[in-house]
C-alpha atoms as a PDB file:
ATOM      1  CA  UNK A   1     -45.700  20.403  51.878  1.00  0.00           C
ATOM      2  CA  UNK A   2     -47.825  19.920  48.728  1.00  0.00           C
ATOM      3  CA  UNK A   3     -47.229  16.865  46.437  1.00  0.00           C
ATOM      4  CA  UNK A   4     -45.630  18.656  43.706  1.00  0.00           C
ATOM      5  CA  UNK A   5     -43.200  20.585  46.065  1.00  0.00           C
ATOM      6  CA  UNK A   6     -42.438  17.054  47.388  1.00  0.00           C
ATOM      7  CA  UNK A   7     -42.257  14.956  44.138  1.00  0.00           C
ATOM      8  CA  UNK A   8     -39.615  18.242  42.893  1.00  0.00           C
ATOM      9  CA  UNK A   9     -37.524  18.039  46.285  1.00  0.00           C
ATOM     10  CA  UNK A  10     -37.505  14.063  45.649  1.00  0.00           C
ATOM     11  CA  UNK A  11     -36.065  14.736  41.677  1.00  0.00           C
ATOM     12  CA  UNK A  12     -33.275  16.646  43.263  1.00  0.00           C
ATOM     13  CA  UNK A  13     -31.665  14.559  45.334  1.00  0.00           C
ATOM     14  CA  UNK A  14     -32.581  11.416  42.980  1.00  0.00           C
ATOM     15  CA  UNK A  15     -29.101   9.609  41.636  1.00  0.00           C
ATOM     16  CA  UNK A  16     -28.747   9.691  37.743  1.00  0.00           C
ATOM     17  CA  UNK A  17     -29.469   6.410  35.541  1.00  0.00           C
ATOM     18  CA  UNK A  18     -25.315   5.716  35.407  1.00  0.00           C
ATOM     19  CA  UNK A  19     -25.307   6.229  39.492  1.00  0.00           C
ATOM     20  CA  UNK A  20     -27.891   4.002  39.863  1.00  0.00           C
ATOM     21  CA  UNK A  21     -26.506   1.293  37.646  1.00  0.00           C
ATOM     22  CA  UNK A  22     -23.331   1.505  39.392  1.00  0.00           C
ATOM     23  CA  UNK A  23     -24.921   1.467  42.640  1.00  0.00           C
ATOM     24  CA  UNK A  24     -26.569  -1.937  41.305  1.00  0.00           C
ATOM     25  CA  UNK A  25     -23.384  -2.993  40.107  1.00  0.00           C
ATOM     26  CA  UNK A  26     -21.371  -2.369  43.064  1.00  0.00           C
ATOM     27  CA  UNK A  27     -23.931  -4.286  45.598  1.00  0.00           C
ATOM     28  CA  UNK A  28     -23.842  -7.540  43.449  1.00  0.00           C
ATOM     29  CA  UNK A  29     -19.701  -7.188  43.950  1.00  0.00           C
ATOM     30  CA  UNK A  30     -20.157  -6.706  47.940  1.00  0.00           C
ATOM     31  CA  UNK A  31     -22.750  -9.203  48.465  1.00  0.00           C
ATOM     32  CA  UNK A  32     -21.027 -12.392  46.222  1.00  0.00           C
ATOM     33  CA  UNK A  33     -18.046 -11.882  48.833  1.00  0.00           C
ATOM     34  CA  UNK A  34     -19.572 -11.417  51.741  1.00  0.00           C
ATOM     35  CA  UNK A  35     -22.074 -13.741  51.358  1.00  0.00           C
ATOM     36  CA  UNK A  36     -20.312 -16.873  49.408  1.00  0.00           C
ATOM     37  CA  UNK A  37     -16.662 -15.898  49.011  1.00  0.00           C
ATOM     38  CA  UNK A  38     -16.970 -14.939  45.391  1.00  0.00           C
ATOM     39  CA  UNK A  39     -14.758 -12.068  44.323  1.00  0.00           C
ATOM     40  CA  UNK A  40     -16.450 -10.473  41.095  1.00  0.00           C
ATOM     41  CA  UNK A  41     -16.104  -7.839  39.203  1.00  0.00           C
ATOM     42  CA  UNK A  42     -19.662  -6.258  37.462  1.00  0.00           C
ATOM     43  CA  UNK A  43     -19.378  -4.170  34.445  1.00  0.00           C
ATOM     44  CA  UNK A  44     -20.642  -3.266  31.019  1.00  0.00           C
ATOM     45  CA  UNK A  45     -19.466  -5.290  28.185  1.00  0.00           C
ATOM     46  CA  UNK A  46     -16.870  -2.834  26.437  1.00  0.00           C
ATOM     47  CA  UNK A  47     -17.743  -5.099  23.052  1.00  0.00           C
ATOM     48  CA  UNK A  48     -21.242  -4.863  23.512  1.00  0.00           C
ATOM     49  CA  UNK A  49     -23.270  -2.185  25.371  1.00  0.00           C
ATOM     50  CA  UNK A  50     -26.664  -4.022  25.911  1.00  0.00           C
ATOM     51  CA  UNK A  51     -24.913  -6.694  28.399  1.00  0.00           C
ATOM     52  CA  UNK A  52     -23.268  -6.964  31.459  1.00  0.00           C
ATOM     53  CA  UNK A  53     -20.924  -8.790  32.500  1.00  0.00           C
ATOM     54  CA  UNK A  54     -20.040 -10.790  36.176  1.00  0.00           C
ATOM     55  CA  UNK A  55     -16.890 -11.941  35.986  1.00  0.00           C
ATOM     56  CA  UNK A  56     -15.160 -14.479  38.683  1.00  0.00           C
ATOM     57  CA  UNK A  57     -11.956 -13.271  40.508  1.00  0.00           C
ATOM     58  CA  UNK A  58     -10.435 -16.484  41.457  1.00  0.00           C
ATOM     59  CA  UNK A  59     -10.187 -20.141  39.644  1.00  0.00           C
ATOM     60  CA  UNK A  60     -13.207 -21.877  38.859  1.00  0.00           C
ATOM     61  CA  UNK A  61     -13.589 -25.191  36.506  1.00  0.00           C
ATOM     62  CA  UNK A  62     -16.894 -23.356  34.859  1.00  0.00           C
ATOM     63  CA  UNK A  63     -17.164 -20.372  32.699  1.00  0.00           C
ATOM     64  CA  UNK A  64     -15.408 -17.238  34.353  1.00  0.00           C
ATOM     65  CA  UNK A  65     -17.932 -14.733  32.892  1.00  0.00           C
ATOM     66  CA  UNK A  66     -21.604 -14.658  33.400  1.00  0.00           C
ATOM     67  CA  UNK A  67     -23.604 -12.456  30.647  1.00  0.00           C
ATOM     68  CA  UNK A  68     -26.699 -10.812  31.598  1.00  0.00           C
ATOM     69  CA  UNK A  69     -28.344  -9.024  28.763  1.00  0.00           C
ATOM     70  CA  UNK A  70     -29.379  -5.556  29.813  1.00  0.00           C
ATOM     71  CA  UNK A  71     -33.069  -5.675  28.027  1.00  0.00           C
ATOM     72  CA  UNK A  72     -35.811  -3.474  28.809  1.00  0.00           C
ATOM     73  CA  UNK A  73     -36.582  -5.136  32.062  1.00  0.00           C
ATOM     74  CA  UNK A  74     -33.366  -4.498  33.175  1.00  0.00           C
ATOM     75  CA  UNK A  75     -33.005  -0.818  32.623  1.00  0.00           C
ATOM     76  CA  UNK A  76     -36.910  -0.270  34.276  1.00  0.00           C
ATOM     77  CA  UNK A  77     -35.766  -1.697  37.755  1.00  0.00           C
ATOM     78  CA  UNK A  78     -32.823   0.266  37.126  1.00  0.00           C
ATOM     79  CA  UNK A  79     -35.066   2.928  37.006  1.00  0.00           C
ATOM     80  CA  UNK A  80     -36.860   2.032  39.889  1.00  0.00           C
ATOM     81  CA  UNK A  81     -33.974   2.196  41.802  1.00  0.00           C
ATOM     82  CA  UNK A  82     -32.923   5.736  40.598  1.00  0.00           C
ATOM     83  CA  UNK A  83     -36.233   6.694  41.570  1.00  0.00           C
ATOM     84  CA  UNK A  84     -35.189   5.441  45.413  1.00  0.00           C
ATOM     85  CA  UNK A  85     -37.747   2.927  45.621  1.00  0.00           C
ATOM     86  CA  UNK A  86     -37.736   1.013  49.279  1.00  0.00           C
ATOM     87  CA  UNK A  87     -35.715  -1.835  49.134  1.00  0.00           C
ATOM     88  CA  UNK A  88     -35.544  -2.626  45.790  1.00  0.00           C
ATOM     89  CA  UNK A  89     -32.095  -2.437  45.281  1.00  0.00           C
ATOM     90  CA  UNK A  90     -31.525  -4.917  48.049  1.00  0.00           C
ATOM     91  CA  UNK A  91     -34.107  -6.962  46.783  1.00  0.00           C
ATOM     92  CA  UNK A  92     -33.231  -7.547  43.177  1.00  0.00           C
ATOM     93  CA  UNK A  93     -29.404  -7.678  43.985  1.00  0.00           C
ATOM     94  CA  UNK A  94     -29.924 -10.365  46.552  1.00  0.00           C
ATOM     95  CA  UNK A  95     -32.261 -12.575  43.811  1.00  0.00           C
ATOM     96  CA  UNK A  96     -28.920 -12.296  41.568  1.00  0.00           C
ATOM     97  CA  UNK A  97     -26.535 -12.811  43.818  1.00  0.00           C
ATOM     98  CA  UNK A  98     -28.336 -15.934  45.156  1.00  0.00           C
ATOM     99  CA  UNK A  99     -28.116 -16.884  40.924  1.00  0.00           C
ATOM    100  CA  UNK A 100     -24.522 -15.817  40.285  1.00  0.00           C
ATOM    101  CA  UNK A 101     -23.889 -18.285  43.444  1.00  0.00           C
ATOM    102  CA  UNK A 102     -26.204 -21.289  42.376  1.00  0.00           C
ATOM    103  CA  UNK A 103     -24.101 -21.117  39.064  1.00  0.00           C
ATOM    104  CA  UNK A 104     -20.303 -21.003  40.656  1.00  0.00           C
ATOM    105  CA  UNK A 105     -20.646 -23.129  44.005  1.00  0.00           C
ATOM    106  CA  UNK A 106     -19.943 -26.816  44.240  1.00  0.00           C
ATOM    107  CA  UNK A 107     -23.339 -28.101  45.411  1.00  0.00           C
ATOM    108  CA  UNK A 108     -22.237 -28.779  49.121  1.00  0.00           C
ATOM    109  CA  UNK A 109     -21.376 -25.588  49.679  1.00  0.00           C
ATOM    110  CA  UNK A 110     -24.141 -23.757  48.667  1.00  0.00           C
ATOM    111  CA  UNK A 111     -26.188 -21.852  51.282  1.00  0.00           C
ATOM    112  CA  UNK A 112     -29.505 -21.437  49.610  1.00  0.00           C
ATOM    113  CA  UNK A 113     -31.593 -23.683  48.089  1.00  0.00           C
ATOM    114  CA  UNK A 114     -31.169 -23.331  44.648  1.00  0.00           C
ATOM    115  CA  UNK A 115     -29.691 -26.034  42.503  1.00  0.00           C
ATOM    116  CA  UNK A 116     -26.336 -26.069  41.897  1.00  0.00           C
ATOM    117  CA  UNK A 117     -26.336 -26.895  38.456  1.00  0.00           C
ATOM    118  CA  UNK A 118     -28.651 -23.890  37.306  1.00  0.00           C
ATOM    119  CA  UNK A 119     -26.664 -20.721  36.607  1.00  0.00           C
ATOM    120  CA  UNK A 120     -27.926 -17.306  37.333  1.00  0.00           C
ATOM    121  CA  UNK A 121     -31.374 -16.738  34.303  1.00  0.00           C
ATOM    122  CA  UNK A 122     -30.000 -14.150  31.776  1.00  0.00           C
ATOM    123  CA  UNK A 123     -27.046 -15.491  30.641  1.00  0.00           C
ATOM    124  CA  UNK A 124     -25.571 -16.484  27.453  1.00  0.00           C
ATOM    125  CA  UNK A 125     -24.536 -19.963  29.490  1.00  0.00           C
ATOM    126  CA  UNK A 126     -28.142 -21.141  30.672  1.00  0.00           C
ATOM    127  CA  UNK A 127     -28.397 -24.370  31.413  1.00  0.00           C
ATOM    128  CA  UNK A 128     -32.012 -26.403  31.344  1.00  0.00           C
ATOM    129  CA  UNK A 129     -34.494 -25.531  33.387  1.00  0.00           C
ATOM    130  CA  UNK A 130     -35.041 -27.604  36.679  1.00  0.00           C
ATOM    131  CA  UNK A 131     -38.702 -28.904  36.322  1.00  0.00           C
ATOM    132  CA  UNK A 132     -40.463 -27.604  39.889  1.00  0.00           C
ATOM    133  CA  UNK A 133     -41.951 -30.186  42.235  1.00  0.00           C
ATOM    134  CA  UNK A 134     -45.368 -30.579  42.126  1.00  0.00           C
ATOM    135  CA  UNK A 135     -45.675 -29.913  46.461  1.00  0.00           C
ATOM    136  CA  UNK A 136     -46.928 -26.926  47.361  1.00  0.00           C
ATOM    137  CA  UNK A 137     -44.613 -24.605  49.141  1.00  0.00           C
ATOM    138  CA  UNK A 138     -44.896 -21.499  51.304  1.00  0.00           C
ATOM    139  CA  UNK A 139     -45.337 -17.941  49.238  1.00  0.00           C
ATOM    140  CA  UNK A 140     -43.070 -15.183  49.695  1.00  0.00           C
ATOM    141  CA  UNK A 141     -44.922 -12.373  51.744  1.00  0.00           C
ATOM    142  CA  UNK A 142     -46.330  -9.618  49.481  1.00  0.00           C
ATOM    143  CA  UNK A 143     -43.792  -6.955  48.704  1.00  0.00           C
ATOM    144  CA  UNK A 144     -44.790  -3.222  48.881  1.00  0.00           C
ATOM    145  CA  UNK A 145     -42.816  -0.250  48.478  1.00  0.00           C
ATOM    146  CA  UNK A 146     -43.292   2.123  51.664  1.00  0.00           C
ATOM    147  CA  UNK A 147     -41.624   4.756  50.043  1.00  0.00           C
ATOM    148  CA  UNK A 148     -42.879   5.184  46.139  1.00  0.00           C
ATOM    149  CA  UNK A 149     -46.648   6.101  44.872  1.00  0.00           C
ATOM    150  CA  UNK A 150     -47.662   4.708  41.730  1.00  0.00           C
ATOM    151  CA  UNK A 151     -48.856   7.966  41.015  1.00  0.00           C
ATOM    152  CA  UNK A 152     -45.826   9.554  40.998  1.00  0.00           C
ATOM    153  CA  UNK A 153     -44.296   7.078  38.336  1.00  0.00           C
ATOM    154  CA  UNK A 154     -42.952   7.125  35.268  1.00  0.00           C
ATOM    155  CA  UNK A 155     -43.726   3.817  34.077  1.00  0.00           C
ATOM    156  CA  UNK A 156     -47.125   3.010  33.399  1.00  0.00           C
ATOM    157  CA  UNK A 157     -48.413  -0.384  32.444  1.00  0.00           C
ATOM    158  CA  UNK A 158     -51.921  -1.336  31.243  1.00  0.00           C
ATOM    159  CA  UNK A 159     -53.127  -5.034  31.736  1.00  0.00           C
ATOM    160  CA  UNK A 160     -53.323  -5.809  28.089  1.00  0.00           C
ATOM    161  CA  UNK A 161     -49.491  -5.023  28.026  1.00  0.00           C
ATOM    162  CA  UNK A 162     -48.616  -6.996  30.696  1.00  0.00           C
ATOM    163  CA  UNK A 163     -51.318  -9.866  29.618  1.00  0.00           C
ATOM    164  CA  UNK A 164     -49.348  -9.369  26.062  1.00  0.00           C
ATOM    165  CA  UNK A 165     -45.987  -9.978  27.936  1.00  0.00           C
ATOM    166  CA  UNK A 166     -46.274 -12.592  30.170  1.00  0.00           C
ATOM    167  CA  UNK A 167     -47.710 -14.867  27.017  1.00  0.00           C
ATOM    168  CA  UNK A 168     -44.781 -14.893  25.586  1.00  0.00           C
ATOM    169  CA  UNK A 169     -43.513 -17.098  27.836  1.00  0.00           C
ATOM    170  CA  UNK A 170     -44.305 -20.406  26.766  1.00  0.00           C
ATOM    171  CA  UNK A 171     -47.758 -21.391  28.973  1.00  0.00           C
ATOM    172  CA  UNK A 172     -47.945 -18.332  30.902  1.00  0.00           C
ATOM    173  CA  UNK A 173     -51.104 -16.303  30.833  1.00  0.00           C
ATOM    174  CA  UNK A 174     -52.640 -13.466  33.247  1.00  0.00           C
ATOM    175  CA  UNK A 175     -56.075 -13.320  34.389  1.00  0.00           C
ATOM    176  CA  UNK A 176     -58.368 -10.903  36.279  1.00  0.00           C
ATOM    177  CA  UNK A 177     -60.665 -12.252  38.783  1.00  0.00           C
ATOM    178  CA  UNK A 178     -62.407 -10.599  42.058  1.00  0.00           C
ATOM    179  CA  UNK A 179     -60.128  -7.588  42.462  1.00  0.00           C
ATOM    180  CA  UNK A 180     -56.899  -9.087  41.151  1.00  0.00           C
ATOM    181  CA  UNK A 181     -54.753 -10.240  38.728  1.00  0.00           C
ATOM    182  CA  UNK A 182     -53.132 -13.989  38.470  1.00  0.00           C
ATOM    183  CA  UNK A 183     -50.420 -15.240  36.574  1.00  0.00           C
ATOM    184  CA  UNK A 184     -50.443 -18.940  35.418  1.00  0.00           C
ATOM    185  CA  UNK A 185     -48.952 -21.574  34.234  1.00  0.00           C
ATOM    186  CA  UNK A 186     -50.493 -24.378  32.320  1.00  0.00           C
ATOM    187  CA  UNK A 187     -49.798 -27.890  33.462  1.00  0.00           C
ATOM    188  CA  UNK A 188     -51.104 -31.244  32.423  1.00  0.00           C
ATOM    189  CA  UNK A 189     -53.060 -31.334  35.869  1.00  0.00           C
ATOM    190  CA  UNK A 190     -54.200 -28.127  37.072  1.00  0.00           C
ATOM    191  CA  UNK A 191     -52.896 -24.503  36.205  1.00  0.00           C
ATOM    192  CA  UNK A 192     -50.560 -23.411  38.442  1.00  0.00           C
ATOM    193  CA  UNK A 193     -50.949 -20.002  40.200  1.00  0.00           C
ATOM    194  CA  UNK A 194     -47.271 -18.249  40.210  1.00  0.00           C
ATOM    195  CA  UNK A 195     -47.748 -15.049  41.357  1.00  0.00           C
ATOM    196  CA  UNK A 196     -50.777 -12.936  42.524  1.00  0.00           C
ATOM    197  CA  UNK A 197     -51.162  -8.988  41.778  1.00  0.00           C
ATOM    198  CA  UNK A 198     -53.650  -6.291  43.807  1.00  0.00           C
ATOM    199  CA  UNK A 199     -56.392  -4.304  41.690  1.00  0.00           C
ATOM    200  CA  UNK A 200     -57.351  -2.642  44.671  1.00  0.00           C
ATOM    201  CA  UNK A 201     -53.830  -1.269  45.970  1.00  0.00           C
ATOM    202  CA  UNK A 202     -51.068  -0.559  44.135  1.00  0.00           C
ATOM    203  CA  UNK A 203     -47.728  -1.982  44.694  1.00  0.00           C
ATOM    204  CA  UNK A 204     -49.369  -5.289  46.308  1.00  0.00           C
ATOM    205  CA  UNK A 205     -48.046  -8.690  45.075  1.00  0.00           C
ATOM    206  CA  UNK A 206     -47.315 -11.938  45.863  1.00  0.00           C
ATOM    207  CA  UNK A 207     -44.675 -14.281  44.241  1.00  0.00           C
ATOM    208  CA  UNK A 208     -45.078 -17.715  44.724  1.00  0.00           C
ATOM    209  CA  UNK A 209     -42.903 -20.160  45.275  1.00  0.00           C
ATOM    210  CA  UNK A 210     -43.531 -22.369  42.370  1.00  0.00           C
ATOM    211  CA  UNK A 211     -41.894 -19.029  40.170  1.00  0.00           C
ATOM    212  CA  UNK A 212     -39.275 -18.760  42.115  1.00  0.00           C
ATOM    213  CA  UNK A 213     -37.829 -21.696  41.262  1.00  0.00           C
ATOM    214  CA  UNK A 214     -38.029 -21.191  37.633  1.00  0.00           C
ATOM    215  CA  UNK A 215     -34.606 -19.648  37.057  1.00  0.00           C
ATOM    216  CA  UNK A 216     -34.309 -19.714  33.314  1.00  0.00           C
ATOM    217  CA  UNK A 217     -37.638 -16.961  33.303  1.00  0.00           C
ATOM    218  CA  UNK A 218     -37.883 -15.530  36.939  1.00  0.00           C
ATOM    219  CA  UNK A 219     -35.559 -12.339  36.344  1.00  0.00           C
ATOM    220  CA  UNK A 220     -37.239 -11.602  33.347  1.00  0.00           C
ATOM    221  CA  UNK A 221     -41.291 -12.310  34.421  1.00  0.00           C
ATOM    222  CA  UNK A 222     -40.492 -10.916  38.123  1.00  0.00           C
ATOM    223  CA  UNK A 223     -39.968  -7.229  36.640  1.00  0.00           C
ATOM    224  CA  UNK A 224     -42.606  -7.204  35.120  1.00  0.00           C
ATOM    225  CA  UNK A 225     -44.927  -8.331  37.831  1.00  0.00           C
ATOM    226  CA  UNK A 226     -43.393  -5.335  39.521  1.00  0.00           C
ATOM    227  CA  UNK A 227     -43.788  -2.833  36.729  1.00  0.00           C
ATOM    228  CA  UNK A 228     -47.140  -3.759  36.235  1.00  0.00           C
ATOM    229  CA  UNK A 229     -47.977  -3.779  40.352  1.00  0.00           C
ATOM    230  CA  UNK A 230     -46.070  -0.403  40.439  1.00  0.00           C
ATOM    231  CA  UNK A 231     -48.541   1.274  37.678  1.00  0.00           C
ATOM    232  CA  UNK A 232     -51.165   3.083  39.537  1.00  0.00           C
ATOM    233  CA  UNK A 233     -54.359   1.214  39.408  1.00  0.00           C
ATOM    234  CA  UNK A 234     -56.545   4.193  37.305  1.00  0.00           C
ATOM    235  CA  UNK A 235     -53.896   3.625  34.615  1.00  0.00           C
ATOM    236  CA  UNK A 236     -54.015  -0.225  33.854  1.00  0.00           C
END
């Protein structure tokens, strides 16, 4: 079958933005009670269109709602996951999930690792940012959709925008060097190296540790890592 036949057969049977959303919406709701006993309930703030709401179905001595605003990072994962993209809505509901529980659960009773006293990033609630440790830690392995071409997507990223991006976060900065792109952090001591991008394959990344454990920025910086690692590599 020719790749314009296929990429047309694909658009068919492709959910719609709203279906998507829900979809989103509806495995953040299953995952919170199955994996840490947290009814919720996920929906669009009837007050205010451009946020979403996670809102706790039993007692808790914090806040009851969580407020994620949906910004532009939001709605292009959303995309992403219209689009059917391999495991990406498991992935990005599970990095939220493991947020909305950091921010409800007492602090013995948490099953990841993630401080209890930092609530999930986009909220209206954030509390301070935990400063990382300065040991270095394991990286995630590098994420790449077996599914998805970056030819046949709609959102297209050059490395000016994302170098224009990610330095608006205060001491972040991206670099290209021998066939890749790295994104930094300044530190007193050395730069740090938080995530690492392919300019030889597209869809090839590597988050390290030392972002994941930033969780006042990573839901906003991780998107774009994977917009711009997504963007076929003749149109950065």
């Amino acid at each position: 079958m020719k790749k314009k036949q296929l990429a047309k057969l694909k658009q068919q049977f492709r959910p719609s933005y709203e279906t998507a959303r829900q979809q989103l919406f509806t495995a953040i709701e299953r995952k919170t009670a199955d994996k840490f006993d947290l009814p919720t309930t996920v929906y669009i703030n009837p007050k205010n269109h451009e946020e979403l709401l996670i809102e706790l179905l039993k007692e808790t001595p914090k806040e009851q709602k969580i407020a994620v605003p949906l910004d532009e990072n939001f709605k292009i994962v959303v995309k992403r996951i219209q689009r059917l993209e391999a495991d990406l809505l498991d992935r990005f509901s599970d990095n939220l999930v493991d947020e909305i529980a950091a921010y409800w659960l007492p602090t013995n009773t948490q099953v990841s690792a993630t401080p209890a006293s930092t609530p999930v990033t986009e909220t209206a609630e954030v509390k301070e940012e935990s400063t990382p440790t300065e040991t270095a830690a394991p990286t995630k392995e590098v994420e790449k959709s077996a599914e998805s071409t970056a030819d046949d997507s709609d959102e297209v990223m050059t490395f000016s925008a994302f170098a224009e991006k990610i330095a608006a976060f205060p001491k972040f900065s991206a670099k290209q060097s021998s066939g890749e792109t790295i994104v930094i952090e300044a530190s007193p001591k050395e730069d740090r190296v938080l995530a690492t991008i392919s300019e030889t394959e597209s869809n090839t990344f590597t988050i390290e540790t030392a972002l994941e454990r930033k969780y006042k920025v990573k839901l906003e910086v991780i998107p774009l890592i994977e917009a711009y690692a997504h963007t076929a590599i003749s149109k950065r």
